[in-house]
Protein backbone atom coordinates (compact mmCIF):
# COMPACT_ATOMS: atom_id res chain seq x y z
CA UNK A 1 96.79 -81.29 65.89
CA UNK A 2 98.34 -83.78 63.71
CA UNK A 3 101.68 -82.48 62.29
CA UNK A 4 102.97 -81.41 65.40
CA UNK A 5 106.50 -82.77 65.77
CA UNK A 6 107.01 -84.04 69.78
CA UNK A 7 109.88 -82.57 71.44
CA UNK A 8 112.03 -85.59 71.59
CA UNK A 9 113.65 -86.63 74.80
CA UNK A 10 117.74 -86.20 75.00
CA UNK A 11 118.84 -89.36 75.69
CA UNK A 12 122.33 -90.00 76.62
CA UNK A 13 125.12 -90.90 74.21
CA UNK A 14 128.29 -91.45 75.23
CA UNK A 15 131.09 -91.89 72.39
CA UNK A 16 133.02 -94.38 73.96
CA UNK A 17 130.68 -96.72 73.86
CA UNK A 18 128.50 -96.15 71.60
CA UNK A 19 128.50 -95.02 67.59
CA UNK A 20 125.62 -92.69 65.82
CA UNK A 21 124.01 -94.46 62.67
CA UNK A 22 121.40 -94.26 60.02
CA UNK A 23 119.55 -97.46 59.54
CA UNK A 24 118.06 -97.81 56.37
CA UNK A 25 115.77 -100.66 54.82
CA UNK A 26 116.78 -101.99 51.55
CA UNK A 27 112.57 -102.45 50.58
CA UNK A 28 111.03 -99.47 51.68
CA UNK A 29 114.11 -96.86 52.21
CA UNK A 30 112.93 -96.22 55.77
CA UNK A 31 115.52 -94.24 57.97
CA UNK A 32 115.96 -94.46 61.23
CA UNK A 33 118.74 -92.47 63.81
CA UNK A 34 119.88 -93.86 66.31
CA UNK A 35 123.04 -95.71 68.19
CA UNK A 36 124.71 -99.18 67.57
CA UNK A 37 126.47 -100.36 71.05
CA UNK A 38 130.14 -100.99 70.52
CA UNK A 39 130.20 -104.06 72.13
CA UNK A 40 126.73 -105.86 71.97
CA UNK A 41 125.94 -104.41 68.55
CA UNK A 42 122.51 -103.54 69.53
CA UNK A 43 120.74 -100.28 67.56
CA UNK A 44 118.52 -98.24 69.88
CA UNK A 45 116.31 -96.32 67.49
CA UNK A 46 116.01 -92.47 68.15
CA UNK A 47 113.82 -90.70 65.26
CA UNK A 48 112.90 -91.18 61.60
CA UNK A 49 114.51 -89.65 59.49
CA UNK A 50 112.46 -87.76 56.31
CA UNK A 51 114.50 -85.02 55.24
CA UNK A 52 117.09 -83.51 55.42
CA UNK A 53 115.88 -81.09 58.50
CA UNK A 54 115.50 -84.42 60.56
CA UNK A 55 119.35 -85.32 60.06
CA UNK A 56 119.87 -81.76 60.89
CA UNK A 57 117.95 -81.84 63.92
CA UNK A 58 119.33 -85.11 64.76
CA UNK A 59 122.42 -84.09 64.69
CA UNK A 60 121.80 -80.66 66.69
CA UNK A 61 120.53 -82.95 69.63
CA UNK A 62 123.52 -84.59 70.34
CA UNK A 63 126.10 -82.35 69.10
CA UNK A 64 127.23 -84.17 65.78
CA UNK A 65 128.59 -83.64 62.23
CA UNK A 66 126.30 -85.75 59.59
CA UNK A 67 129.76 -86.76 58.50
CA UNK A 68 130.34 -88.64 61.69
CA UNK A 69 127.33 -91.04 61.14
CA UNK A 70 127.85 -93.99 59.70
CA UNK A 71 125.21 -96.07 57.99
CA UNK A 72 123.71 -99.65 58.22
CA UNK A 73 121.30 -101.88 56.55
């Protein structure tokens, strides 16, 4: 009932205009996925990230290498 992980909706992500990165919190050490906008600079959150099989399934979703995501505080 309670650890059931929702299926998460694939929303769209288009490389040209947007970049994939992990926002972390210098306090807690929080994670979050998501996208920064190339031009506004706006970060639309996607998931938290936990573990390692988050980043993994983060990246599965939109068809990226955890290489290719950057990070920001």
């Amino acid at each position: 009932m309670f650890n059931k992980k929702k299926a998460l909706p694939k929303l769209s992500y288009d490389s040209s205009r947007q970049r994939p990165v992990i926002k972390s919190s210098i306090c807690t050490g929080e994670r979050v996925a998501g996208f920064v906008d190339k031009e506004s600079g706006k970060f639309e959150d996607i998931m938290l990230i936990r573990n390692e099989e988050d980043m993994q399934r983060f990246c599965g979703l939109y068809g990226l290498k955890a290489e290719d995501v950057g990070k920001i505080w």
